[in-house]
N, C-alpha and C. Protein backbone atom coordinates (compact mmCIF):
# COMPACT_ATOMS: atom_id res chain seq x y z
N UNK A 1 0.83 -1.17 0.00
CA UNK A 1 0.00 0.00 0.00
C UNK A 1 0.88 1.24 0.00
N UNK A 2 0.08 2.19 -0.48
CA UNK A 2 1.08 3.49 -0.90
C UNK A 2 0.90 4.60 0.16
N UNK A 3 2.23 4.88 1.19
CA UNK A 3 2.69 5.43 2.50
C UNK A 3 2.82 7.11 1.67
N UNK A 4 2.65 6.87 0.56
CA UNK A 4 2.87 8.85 0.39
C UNK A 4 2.18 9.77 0.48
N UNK A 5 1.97 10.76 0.33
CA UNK A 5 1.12 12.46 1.12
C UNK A 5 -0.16 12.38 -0.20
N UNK A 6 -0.75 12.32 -0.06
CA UNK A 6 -2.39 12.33 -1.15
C UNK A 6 -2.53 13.99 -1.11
N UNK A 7 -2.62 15.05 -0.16
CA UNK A 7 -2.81 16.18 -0.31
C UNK A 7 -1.95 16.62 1.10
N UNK A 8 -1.73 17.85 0.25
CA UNK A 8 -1.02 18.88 1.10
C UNK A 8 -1.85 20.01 1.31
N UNK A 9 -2.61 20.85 2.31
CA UNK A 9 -3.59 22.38 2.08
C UNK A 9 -2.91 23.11 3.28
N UNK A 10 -3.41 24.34 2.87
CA UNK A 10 -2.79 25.40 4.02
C UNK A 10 -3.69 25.36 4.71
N UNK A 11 -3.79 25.62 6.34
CA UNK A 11 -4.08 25.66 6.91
C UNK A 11 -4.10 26.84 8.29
N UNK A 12 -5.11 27.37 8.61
CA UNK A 12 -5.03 28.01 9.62
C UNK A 12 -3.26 27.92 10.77
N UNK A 13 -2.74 28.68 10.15
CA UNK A 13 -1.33 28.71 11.27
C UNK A 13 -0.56 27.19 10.96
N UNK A 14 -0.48 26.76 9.93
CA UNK A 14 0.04 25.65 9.21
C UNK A 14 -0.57 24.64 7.99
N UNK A 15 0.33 23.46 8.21
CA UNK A 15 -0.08 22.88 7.16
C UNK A 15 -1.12 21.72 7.44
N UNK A 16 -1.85 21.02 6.76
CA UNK A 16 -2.33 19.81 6.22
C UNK A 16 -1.64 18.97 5.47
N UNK A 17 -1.23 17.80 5.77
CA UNK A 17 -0.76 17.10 5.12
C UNK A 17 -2.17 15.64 5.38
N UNK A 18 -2.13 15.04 4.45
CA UNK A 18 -3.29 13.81 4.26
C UNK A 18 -2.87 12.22 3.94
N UNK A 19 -2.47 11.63 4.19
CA UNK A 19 -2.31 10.37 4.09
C UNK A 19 -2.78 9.15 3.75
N UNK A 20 -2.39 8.26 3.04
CA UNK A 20 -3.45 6.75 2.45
C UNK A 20 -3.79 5.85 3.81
N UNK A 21 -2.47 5.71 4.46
CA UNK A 21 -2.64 5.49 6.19
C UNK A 21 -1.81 5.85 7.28
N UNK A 22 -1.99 5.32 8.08
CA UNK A 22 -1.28 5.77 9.57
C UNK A 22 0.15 5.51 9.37
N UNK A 23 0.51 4.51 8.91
CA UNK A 23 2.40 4.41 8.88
C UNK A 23 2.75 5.53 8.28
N UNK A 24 2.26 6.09 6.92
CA UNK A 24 3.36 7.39 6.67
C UNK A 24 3.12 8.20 7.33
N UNK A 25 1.91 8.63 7.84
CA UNK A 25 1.69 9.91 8.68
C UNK A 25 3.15 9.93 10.14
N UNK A 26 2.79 8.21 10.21
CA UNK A 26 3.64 8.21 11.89
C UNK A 26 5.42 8.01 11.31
N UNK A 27 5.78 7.84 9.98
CA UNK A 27 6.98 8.17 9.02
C UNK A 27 7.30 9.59 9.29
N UNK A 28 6.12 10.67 8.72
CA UNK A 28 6.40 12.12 8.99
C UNK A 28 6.64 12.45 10.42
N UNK A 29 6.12 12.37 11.27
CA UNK A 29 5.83 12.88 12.91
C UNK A 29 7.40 12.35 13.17
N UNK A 30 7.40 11.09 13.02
CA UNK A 30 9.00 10.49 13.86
C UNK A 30 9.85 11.91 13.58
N UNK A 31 10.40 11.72 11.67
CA UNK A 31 11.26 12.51 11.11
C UNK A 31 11.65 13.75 11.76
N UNK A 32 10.17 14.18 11.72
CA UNK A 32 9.91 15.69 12.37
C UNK A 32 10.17 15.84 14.03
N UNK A 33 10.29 14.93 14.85
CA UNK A 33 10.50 14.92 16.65
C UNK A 33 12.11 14.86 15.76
N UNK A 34 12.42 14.15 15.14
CA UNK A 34 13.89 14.06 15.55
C UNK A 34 15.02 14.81 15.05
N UNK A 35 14.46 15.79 14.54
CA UNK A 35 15.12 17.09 13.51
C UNK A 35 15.19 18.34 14.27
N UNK A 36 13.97 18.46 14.62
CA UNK A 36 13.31 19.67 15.71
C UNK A 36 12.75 19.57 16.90
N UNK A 37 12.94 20.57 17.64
CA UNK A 37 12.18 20.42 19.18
C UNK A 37 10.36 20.96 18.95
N UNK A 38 10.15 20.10 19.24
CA UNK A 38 8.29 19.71 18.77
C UNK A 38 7.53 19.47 19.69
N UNK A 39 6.12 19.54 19.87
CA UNK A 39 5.38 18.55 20.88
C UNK A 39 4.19 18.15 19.90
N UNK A 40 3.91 17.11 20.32
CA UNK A 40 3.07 16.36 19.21
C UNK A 40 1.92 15.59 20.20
N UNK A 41 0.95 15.92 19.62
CA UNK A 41 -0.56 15.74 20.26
C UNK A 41 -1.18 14.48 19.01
N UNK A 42 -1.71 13.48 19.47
CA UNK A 42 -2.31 12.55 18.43
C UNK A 42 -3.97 12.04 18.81
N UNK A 43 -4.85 11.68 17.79
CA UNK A 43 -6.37 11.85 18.41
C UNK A 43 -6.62 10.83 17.02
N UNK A 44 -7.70 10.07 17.50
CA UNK A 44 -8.32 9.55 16.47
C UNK A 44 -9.82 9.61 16.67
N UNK A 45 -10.54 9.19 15.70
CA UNK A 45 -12.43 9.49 15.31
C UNK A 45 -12.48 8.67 14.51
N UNK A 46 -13.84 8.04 15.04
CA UNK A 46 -14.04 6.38 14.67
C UNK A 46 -14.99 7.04 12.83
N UNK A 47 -14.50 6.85 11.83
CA UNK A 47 -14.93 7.05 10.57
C UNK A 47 -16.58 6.20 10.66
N UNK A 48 -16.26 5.04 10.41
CA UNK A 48 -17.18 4.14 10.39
C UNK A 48 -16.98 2.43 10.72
N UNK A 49 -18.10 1.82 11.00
CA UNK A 49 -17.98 0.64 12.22
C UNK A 49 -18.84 -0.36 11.48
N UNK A 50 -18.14 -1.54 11.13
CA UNK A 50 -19.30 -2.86 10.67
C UNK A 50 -19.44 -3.96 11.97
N UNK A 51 -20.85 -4.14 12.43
CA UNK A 51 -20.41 -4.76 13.27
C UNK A 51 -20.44 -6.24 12.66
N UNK A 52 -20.89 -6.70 11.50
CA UNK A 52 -21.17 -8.27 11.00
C UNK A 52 -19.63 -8.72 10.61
N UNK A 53 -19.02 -7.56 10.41
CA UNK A 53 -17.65 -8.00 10.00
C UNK A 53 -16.64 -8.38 11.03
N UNK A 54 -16.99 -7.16 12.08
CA UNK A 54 -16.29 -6.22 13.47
C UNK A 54 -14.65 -5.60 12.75
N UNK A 55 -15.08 -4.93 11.87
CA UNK A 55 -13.98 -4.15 11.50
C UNK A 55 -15.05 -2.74 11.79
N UNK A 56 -13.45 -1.48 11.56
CA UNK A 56 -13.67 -0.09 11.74
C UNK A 56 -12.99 0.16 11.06
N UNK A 57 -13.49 1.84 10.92
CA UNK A 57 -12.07 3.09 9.64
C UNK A 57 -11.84 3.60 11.17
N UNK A 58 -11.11 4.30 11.24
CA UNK A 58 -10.65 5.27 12.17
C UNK A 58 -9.87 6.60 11.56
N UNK A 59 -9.79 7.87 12.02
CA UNK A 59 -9.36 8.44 11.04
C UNK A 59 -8.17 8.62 12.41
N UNK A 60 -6.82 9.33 12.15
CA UNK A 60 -6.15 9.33 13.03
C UNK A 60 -5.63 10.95 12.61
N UNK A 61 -5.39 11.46 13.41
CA UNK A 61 -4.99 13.39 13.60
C UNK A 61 -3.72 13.39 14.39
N UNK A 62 -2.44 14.04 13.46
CA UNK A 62 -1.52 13.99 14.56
C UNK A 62 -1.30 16.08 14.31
N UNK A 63 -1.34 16.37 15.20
CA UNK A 63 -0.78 18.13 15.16
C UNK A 63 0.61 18.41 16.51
N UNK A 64 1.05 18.88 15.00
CA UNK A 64 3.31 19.16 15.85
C UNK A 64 2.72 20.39 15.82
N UNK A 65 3.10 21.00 17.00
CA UNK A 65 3.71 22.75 17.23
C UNK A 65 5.05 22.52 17.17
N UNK A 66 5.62 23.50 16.67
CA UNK A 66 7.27 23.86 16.45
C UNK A 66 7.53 24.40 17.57
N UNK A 67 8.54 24.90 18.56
CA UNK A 67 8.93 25.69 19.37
C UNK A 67 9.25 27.31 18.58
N UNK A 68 8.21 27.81 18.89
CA UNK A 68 8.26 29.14 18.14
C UNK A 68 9.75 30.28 18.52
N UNK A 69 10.70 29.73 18.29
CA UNK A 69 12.40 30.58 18.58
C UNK A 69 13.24 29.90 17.40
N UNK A 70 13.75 31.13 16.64
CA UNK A 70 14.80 30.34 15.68
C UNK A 70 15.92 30.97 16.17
N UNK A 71 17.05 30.31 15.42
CA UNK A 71 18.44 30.89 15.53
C UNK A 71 18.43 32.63 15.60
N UNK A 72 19.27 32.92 16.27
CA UNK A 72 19.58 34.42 16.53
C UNK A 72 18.45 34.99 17.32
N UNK A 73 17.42 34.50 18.12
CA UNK A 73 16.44 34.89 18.85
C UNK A 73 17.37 35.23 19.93
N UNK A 74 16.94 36.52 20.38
CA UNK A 74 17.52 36.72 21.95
C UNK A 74 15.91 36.49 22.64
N UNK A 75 16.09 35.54 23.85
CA UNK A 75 15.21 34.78 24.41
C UNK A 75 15.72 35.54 25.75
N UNK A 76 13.85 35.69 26.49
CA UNK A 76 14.12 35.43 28.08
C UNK A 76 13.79 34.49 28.96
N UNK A 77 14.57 33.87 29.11
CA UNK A 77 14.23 32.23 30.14
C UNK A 77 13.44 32.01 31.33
N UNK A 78 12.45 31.73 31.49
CA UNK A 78 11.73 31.50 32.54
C UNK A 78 12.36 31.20 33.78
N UNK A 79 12.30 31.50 34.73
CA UNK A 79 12.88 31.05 36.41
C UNK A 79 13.15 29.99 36.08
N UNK A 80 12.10 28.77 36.01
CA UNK A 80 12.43 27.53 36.18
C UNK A 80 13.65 27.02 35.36
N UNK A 81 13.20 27.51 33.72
CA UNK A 81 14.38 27.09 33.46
C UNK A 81 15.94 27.53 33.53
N UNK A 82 15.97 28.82 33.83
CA UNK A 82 16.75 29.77 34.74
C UNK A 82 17.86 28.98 35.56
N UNK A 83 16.97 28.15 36.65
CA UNK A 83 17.22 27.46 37.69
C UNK A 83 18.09 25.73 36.97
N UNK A 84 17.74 25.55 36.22
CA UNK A 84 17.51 24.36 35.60
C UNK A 84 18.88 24.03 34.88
N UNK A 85 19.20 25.40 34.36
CA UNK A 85 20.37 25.52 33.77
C UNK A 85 21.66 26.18 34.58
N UNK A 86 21.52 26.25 35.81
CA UNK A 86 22.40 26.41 36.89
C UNK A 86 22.39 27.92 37.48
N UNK A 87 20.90 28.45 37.00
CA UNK A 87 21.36 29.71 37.76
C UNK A 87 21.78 31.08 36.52
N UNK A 88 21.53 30.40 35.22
CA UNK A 88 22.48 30.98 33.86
C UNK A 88 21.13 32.36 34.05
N UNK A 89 21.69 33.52 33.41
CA UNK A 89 20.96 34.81 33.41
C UNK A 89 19.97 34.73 32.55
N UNK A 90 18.86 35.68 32.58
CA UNK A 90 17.59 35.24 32.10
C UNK A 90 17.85 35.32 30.18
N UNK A 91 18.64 36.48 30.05
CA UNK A 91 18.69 36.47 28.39
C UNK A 91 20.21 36.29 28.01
N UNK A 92 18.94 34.94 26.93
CA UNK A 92 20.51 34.54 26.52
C UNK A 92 19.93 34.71 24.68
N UNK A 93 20.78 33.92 23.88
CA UNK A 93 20.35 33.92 22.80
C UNK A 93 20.63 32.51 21.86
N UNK A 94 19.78 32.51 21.19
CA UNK A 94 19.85 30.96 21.02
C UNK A 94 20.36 31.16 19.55
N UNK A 95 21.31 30.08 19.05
CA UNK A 95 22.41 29.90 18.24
C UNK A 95 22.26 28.64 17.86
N UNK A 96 21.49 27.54 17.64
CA UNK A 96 20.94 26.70 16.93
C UNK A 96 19.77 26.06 17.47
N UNK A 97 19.08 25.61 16.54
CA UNK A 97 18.10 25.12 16.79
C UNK A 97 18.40 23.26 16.11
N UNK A 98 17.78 22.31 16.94
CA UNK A 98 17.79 20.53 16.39
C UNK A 98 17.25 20.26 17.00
N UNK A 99 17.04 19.00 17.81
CA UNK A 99 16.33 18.61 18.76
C UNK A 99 16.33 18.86 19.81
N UNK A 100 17.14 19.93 20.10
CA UNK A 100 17.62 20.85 21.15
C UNK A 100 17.86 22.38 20.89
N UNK A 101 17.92 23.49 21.59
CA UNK A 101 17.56 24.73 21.83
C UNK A 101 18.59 25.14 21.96
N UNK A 102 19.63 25.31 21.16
CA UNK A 102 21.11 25.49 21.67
C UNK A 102 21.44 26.93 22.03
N UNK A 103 21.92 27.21 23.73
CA UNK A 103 21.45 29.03 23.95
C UNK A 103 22.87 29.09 24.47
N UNK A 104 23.07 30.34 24.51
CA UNK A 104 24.55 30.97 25.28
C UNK A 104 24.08 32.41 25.86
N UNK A 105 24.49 32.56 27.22
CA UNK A 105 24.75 33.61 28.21
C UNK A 105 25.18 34.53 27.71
N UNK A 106 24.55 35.65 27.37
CA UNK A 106 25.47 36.62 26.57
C UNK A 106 25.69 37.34 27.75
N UNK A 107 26.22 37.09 28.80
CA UNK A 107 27.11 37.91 29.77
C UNK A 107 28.21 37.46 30.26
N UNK A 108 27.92 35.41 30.02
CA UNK A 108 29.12 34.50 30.62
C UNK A 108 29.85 33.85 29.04
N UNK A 109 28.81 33.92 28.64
CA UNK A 109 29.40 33.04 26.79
C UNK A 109 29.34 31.78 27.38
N UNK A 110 28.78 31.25 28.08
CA UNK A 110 28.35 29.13 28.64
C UNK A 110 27.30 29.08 27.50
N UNK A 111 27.33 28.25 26.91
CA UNK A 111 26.00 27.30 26.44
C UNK A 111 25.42 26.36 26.74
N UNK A 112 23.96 26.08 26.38
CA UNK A 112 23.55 25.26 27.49
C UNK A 112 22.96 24.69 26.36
N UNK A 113 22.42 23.75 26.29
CA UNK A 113 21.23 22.98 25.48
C UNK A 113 20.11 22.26 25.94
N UNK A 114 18.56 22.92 25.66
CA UNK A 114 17.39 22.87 26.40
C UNK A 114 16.54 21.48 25.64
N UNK A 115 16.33 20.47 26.38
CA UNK A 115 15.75 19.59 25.42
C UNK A 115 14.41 19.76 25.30
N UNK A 116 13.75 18.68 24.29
CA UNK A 116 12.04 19.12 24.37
C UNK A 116 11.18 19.16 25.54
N UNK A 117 11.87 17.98 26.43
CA UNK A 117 10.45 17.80 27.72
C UNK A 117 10.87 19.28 28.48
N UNK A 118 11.64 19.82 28.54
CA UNK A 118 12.21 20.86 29.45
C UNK A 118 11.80 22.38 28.84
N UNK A 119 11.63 22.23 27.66
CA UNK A 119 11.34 23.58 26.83
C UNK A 119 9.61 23.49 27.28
N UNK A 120 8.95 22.89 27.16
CA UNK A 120 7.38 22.47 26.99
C UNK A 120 7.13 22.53 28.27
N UNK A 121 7.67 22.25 29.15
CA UNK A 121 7.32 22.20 30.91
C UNK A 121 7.36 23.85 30.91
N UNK A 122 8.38 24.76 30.39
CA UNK A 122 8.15 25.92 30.60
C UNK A 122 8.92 26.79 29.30
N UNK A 123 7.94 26.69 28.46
CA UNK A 123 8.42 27.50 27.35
C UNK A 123 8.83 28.59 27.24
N UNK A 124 9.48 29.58 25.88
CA UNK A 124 9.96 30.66 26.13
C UNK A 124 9.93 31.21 24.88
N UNK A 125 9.96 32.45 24.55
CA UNK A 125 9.85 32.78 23.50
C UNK A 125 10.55 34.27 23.24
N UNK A 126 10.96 34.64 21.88
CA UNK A 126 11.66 35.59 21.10
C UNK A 126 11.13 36.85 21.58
N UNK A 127 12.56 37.55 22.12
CA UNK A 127 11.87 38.90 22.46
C UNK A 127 12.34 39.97 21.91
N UNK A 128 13.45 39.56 20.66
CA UNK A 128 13.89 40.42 19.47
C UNK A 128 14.27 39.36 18.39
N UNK A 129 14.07 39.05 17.23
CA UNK A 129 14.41 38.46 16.29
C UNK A 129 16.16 38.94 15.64
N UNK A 130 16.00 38.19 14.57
CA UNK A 130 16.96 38.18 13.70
C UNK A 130 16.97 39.22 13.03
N UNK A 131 15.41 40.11 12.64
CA UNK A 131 15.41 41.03 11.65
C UNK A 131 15.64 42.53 12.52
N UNK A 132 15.98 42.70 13.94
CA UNK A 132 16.15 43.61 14.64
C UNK A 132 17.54 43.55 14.83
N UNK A 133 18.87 42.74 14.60
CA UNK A 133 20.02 43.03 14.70
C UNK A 133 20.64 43.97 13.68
N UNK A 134 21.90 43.85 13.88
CA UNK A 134 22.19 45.46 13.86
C UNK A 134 23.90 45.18 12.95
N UNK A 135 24.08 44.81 11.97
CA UNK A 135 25.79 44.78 11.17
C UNK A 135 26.82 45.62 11.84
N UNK A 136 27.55 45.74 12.41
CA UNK A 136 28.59 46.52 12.68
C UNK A 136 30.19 46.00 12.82
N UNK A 137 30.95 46.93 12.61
CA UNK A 137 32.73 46.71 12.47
C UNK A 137 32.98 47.14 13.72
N UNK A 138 33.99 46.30 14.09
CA UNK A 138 34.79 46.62 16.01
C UNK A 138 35.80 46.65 15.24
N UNK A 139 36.76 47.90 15.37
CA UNK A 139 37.63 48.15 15.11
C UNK A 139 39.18 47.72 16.36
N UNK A 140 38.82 47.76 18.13
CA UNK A 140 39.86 47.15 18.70
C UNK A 140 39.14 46.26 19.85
N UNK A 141 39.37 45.41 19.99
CA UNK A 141 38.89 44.27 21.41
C UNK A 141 40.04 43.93 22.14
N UNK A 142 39.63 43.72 23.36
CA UNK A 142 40.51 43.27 24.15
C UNK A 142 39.69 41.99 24.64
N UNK A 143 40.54 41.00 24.90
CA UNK A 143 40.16 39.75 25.74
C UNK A 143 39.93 40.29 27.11
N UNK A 144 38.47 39.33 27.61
CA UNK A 144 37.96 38.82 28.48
C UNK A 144 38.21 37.31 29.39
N UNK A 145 38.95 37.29 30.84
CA UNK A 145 39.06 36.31 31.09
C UNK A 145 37.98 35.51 32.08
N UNK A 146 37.14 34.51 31.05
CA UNK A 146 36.54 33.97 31.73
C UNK A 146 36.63 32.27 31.90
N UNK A 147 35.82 31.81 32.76
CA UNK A 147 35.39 30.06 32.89
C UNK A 147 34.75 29.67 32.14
N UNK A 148 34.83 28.86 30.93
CA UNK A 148 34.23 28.93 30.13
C UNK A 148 33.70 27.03 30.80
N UNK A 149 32.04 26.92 30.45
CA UNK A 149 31.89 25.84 31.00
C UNK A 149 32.43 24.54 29.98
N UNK A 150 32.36 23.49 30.01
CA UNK A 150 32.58 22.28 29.02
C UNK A 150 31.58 21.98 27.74
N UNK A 151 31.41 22.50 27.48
CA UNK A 151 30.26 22.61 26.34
C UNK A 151 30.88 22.48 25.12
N UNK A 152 30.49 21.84 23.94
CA UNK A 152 31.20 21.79 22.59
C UNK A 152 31.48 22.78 22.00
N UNK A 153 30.45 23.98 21.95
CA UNK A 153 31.21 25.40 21.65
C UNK A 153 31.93 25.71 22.01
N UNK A 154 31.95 25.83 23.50
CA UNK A 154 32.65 26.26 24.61
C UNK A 154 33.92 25.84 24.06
N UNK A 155 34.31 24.40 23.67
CA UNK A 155 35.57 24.23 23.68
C UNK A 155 36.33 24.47 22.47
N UNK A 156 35.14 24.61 21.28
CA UNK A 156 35.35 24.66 20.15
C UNK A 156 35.86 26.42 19.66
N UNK A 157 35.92 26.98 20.88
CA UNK A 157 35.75 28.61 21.35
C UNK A 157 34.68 29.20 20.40
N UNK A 158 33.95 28.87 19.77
CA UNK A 158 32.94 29.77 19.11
C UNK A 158 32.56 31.19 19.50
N UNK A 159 32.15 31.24 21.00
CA UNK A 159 31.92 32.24 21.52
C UNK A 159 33.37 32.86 22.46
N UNK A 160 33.11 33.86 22.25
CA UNK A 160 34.49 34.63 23.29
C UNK A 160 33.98 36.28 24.26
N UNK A 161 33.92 35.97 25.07
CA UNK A 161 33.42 37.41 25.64
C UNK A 161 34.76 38.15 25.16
N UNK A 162 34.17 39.42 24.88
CA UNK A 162 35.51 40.58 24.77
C UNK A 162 35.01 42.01 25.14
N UNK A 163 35.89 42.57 24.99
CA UNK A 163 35.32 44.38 25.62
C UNK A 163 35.58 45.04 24.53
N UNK A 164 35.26 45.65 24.16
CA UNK A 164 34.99 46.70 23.44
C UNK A 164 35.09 48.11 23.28
């Protein structure tokens, strides 16, 4: 039987996608948890019911919300997760997005990475985008000496506090 998309429609604040059955739909949903930080709600409604046969249709509904923060979002972190991440200051800014929320302290330069159950227990959201930054040339810096925590950026130095 054929697992591919029958219709695609726009939809109120996303998409529709339609399916022949439940395996490709639950093909898409996997793909999609494991690319992006998601929460995914699933529901089914009984189509129609024979009882001489005792078969049913069922129709099955799966709806992903995205975590509404992309790359270059400067984010403010909720207490909890505040707390969660050791105490890290409320705005940080997040520098990738995967199945994780990848953020850095723009006062310490630590990165932390927020997974899905932890983002969804207390979400957070963009409180300047990407299209509000600002191009500019630093003409002299001086190093900043800090602790930088163990983090793959961290070690990879991506980030560097400096003065300006």
């Amino acid at each position: 039987m054929n697992e591919g998309v029958l219709n695609i429609a726009d939809a109120d604040g996303g998409l529709n996608f339609e399916f022949a059955n439940k395996a490709g739909a639950t093909k898409l949903v996997n793909f999609i948890q494991d690319i992006i930080s998601c929460r995914v709600n699933q529901a089914k409604q009984l189509v129609s019911h024979d009882e001489r046969n005792g078969t049913a249709k069922e129709k099955h509904t799966f709806s992903i919300e995205l975590a509404p923060v992309c790359r270059d979002d400067l984010v403010m972190l909720p207490k909890a997760t505040s707390k969660l991440m050791g105490g890290i200051g409320p705005l940080v800014l997040v520098y990738k997005i995967s199945k994780f929320i990848h953020i850095v302290d723009i006062t310490t330069m630590q990165t932390f990475e927020v997974d899905q159950v932890n983002y969804w227990k207390s979400p957070f959201k963009a409180l300047l985008g990407r299209e509000r930054l600002t191009e500019f040339v630093i003409m002299d810096i001086e190093n900043v000496d800090t602790n930088m925590n163990d983090s793959r950026a961290a070690l990879k130095q991506k980030f560097k506090l400096l003065k300006v």
